[in-house]
PDB file of N, CA and C in Angstrom:
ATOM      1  N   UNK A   1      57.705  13.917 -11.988  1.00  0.00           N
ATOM      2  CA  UNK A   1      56.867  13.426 -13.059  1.00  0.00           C
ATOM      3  C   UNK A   1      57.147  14.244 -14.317  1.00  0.00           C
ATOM      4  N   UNK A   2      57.417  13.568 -15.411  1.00  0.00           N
ATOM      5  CA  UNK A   2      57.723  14.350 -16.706  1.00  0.00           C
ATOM      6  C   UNK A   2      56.371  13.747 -17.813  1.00  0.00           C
ATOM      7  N   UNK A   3      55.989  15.130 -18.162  1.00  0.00           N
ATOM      8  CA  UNK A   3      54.890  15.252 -19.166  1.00  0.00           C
ATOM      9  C   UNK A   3      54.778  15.439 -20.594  1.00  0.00           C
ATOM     10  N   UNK A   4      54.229  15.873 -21.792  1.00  0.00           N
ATOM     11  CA  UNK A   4      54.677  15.901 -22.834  1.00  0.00           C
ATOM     12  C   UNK A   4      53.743  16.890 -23.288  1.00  0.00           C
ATOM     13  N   UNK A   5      53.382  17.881 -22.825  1.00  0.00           N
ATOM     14  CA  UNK A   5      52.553  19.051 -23.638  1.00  0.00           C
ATOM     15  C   UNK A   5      52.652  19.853 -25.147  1.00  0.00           C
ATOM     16  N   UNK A   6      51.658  20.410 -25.166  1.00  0.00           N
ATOM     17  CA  UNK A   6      52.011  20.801 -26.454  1.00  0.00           C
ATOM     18  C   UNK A   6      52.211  22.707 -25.704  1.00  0.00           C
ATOM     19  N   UNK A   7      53.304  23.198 -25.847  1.00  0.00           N
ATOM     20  CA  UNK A   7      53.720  24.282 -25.323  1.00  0.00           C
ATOM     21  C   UNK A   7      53.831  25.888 -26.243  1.00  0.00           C
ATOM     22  N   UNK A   8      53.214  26.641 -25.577  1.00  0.00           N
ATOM     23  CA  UNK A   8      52.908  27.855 -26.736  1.00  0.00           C
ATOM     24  C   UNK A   8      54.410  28.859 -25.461  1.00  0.00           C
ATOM     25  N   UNK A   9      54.890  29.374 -26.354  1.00  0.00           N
ATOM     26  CA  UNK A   9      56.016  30.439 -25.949  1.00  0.00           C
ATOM     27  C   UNK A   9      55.986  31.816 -26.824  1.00  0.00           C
ATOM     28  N   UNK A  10      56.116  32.438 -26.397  1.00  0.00           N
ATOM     29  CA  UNK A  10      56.383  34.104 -27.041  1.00  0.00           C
ATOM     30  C   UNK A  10      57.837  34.276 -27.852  1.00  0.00           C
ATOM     31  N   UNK A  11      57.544  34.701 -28.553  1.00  0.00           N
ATOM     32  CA  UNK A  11      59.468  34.378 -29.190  1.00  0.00           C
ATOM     33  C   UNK A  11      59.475  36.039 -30.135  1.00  0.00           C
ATOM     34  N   UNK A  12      58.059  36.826 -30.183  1.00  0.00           N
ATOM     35  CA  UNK A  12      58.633  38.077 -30.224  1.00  0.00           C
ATOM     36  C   UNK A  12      57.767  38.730 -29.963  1.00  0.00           C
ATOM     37  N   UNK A  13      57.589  40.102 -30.214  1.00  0.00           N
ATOM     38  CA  UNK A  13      55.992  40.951 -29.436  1.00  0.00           C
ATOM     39  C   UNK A  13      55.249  40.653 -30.198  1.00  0.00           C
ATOM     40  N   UNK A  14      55.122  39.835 -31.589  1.00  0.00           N
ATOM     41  CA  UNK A  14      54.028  39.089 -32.486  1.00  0.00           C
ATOM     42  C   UNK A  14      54.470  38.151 -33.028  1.00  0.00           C
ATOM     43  N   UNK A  15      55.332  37.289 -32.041  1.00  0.00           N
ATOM     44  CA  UNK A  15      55.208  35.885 -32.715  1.00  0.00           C
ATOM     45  C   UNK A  15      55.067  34.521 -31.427  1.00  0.00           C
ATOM     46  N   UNK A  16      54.857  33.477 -31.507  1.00  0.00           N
ATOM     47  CA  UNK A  16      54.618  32.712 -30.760  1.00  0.00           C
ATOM     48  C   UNK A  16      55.337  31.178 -31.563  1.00  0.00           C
ATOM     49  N   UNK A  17      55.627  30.656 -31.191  1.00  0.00           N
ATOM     50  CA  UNK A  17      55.700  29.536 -31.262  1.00  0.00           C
ATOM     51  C   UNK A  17      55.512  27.893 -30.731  1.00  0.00           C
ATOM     52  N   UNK A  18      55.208  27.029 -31.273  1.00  0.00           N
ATOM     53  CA  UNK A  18      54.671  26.025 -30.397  1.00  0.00           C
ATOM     54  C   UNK A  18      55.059  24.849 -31.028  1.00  0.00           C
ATOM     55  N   UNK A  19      55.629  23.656 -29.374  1.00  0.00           N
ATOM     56  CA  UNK A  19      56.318  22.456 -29.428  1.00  0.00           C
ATOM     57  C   UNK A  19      55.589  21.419 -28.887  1.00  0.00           C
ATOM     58  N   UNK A  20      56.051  20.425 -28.719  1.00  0.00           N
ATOM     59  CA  UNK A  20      55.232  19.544 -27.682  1.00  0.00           C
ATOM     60  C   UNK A  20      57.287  19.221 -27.158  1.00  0.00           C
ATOM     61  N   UNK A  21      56.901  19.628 -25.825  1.00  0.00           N
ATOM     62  CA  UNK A  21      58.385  19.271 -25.195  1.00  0.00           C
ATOM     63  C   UNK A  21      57.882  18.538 -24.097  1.00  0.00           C
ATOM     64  N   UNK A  22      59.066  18.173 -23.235  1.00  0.00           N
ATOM     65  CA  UNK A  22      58.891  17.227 -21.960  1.00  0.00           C
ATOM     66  C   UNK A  22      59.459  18.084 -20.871  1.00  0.00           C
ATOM     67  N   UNK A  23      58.438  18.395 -19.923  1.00  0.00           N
ATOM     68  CA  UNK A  23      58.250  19.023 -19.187  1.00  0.00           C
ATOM     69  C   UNK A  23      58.241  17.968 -17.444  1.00  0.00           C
ATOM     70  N   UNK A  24      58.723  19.196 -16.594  1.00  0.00           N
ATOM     71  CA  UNK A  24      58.132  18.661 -15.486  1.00  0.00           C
ATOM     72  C   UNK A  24      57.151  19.311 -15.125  1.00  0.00           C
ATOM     73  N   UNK A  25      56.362  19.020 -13.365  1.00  0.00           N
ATOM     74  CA  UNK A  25      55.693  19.923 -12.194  1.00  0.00           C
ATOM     75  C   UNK A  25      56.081  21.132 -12.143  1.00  0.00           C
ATOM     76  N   UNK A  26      57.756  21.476 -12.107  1.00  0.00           N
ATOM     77  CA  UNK A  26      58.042  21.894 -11.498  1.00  0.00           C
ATOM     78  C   UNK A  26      57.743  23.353 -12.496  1.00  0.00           C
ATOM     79  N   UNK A  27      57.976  22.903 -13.861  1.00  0.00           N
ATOM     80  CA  UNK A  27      57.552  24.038 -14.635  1.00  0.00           C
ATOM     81  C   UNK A  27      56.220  24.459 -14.728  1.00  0.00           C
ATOM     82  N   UNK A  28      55.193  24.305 -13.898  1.00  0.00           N
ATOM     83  CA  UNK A  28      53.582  24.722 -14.161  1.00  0.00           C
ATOM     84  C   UNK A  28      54.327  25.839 -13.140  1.00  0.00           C
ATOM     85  N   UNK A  29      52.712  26.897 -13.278  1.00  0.00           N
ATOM     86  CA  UNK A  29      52.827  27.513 -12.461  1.00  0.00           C
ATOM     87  C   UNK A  29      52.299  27.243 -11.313  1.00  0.00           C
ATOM     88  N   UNK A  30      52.228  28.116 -10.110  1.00  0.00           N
ATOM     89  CA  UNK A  30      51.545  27.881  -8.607  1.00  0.00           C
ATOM     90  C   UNK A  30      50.254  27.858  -8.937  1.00  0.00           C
ATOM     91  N   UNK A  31      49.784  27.209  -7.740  1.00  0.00           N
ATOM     92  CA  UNK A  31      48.299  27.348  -7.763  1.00  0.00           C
ATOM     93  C   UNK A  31      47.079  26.480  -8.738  1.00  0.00           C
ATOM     94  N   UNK A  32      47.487  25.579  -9.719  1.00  0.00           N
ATOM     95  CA  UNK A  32      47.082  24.631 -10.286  1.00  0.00           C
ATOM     96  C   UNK A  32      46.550  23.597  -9.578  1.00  0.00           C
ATOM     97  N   UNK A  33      45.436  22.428 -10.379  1.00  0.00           N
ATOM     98  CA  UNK A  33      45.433  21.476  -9.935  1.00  0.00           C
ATOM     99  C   UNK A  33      46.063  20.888 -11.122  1.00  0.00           C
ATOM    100  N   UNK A  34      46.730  19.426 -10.280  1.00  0.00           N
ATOM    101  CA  UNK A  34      46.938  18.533 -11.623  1.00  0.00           C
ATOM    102  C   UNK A  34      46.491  17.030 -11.896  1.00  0.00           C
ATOM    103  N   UNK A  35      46.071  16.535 -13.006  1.00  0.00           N
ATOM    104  CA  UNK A  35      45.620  15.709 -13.534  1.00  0.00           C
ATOM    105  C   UNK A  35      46.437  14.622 -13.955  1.00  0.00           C
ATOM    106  N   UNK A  36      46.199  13.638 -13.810  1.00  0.00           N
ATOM    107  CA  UNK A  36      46.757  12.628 -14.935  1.00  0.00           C
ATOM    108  C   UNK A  36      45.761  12.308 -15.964  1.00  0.00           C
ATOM    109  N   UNK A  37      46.477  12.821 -17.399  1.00  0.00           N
ATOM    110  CA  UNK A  37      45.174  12.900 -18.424  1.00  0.00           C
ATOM    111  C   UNK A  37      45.558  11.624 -19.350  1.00  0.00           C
ATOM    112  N   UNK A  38      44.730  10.621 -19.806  1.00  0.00           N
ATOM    113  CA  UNK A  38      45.210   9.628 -20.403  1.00  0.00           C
ATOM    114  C   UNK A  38      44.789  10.057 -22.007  1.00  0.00           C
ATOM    115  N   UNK A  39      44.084  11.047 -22.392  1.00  0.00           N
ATOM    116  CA  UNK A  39      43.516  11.284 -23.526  1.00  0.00           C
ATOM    117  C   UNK A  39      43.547  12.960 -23.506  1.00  0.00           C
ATOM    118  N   UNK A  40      43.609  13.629 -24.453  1.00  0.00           N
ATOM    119  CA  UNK A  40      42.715  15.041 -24.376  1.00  0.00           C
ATOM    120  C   UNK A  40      42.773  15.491 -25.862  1.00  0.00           C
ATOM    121  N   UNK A  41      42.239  16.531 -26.358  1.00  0.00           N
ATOM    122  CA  UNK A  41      42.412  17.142 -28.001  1.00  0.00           C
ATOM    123  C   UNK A  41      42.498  18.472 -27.438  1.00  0.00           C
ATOM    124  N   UNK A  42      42.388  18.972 -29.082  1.00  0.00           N
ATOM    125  CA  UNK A  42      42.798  20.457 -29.059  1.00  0.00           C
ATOM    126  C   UNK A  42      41.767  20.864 -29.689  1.00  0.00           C
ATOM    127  N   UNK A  43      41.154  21.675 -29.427  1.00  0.00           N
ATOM    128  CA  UNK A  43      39.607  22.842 -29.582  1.00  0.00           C
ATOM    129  C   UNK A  43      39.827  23.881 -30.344  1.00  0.00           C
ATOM    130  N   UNK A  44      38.934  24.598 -30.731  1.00  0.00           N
ATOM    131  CA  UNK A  44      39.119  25.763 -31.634  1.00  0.00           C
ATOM    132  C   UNK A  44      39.584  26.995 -30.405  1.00  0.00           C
ATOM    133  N   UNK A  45      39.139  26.897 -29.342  1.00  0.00           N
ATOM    134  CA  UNK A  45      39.704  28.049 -28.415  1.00  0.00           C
ATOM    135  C   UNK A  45      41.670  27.513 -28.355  1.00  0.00           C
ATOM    136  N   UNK A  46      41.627  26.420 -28.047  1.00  0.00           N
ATOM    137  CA  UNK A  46      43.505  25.906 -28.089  1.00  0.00           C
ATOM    138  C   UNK A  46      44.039  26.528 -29.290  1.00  0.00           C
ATOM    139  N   UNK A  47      43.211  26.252 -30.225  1.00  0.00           N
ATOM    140  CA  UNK A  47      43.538  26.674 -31.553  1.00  0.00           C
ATOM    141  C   UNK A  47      44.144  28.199 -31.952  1.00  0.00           C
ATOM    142  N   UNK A  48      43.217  28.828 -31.287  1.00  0.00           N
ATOM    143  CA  UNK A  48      43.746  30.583 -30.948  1.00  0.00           C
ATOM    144  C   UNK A  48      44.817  30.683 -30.180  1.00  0.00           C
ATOM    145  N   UNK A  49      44.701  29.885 -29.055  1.00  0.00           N
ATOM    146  CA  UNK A  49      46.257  30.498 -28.165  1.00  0.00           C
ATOM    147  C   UNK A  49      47.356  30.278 -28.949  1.00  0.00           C
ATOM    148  N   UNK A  50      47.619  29.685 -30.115  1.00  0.00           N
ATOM    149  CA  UNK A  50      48.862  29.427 -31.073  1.00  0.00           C
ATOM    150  C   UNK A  50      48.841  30.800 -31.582  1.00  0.00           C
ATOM    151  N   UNK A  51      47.999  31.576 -32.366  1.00  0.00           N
ATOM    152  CA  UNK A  51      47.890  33.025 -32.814  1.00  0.00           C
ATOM    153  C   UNK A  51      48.640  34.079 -31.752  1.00  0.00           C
ATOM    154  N   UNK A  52      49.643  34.883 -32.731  1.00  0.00           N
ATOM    155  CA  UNK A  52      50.037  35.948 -31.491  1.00  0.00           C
ATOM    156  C   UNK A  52      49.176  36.853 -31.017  1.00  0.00           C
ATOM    157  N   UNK A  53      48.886  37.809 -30.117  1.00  0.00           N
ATOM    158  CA  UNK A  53      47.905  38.501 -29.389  1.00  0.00           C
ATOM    159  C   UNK A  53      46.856  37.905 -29.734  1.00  0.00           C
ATOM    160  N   UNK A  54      46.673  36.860 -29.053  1.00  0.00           N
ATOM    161  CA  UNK A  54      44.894  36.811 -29.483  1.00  0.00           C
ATOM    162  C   UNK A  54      44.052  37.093 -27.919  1.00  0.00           C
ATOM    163  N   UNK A  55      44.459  37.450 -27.060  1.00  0.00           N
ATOM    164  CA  UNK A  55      43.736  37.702 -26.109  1.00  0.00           C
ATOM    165  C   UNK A  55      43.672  36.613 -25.353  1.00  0.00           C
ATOM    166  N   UNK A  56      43.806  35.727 -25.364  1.00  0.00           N
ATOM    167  CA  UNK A  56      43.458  33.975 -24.531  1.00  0.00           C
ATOM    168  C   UNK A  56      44.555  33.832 -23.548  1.00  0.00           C
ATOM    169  N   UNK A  57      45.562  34.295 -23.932  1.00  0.00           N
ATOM    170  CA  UNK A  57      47.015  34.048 -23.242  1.00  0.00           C
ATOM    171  C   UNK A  57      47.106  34.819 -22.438  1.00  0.00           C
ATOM    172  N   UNK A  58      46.755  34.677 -20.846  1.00  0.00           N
ATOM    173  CA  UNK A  58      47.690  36.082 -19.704  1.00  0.00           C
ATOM    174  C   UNK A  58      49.203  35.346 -19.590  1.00  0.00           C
ATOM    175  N   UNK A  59      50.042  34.289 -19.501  1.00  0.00           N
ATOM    176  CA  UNK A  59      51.124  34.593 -19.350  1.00  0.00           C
ATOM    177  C   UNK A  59      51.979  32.926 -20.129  1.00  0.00           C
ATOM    178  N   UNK A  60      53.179  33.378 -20.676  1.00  0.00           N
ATOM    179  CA  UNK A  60      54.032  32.934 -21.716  1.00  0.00           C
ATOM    180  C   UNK A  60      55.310  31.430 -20.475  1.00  0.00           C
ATOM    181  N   UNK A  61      56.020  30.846 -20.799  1.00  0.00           N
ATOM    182  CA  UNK A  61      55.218  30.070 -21.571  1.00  0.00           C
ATOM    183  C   UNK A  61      53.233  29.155 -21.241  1.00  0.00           C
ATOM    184  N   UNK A  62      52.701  28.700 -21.965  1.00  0.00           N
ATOM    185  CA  UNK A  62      51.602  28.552 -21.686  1.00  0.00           C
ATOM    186  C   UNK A  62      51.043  26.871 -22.636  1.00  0.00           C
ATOM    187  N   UNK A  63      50.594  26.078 -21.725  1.00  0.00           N
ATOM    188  CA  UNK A  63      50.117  24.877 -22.426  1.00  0.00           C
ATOM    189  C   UNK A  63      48.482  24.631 -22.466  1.00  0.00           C
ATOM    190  N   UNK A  64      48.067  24.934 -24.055  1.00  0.00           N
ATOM    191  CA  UNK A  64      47.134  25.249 -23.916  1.00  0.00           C
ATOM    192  C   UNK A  64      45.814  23.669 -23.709  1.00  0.00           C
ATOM    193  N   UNK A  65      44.732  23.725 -23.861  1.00  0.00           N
ATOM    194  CA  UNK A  65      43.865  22.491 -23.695  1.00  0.00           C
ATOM    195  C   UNK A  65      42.994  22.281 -22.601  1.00  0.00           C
ATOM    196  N   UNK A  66      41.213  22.167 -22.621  1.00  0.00           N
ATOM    197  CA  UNK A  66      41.159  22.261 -21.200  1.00  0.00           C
ATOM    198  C   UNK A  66      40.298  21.047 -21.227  1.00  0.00           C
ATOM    199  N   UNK A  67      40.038  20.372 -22.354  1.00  0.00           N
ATOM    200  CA  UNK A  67      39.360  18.725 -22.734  1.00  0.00           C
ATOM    201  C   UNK A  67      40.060  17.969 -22.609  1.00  0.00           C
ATOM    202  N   UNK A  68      39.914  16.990 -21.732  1.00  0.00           N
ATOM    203  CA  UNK A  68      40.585  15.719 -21.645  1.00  0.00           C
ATOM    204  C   UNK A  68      39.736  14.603 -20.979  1.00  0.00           C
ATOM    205  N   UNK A  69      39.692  13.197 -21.168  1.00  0.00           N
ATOM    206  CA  UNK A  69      39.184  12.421 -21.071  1.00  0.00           C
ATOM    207  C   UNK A  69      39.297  11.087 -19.928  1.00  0.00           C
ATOM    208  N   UNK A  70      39.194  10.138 -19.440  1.00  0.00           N
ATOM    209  CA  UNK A  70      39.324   9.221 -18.549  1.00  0.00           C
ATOM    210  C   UNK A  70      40.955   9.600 -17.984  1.00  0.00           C
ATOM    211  N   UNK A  71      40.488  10.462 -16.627  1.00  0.00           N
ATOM    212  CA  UNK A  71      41.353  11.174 -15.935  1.00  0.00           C
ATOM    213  C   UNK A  71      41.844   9.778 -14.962  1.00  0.00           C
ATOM    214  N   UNK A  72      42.743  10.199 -14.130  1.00  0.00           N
ATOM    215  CA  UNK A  72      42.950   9.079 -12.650  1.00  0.00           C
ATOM    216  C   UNK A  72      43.348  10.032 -11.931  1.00  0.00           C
ATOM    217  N   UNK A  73      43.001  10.412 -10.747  1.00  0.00           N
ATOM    218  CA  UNK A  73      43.037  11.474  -9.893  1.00  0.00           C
ATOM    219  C   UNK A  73      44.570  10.769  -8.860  1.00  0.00           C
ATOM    220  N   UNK A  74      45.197  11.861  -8.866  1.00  0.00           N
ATOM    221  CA  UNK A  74      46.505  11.309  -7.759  1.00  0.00           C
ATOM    222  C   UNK A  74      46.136  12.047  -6.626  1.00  0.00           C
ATOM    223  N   UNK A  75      46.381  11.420  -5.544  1.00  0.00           N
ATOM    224  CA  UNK A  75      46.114  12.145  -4.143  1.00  0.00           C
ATOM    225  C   UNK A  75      47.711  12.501  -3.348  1.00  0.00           C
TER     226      UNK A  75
END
């Protein structure tokens, strides 16, 4: 399954940068659940993980967002 996130990466010890690339599964990390999200936005907390050190981020790369809307659950 290929996704289209909006993706925050580290690119120096104070800088970050952010894409929306196409991603698979295979790139999340372990231990997730996953969603099929048909909708979601970006929040003032999403908003910070773009900022370098802001504290929100334990590990790089990282897709931030935790609102999203009329889900469909895959089993």
């Amino acid at each position: 399954m290929t996704f289209h996130p909006l993706l925050v990466e580290k690119t120096g010890e104070a800088e970050v940068s952010a894409t929306v690339q196409a991603l698979t599964e295979g790139r999340l990390p372990n231990g997730n659940v996953t969603f099929a999200v048909v909708y979601s936005t970006v929040n003032y907390k999403d908003g910070l993980c773009l900022q370098p050190n802001n504290g929100l981020v334990r590990e790089y790369p990282h897709v931030p967002g935790i609102d999203f809307t009329r889900i469909q659950f895959r089993s």
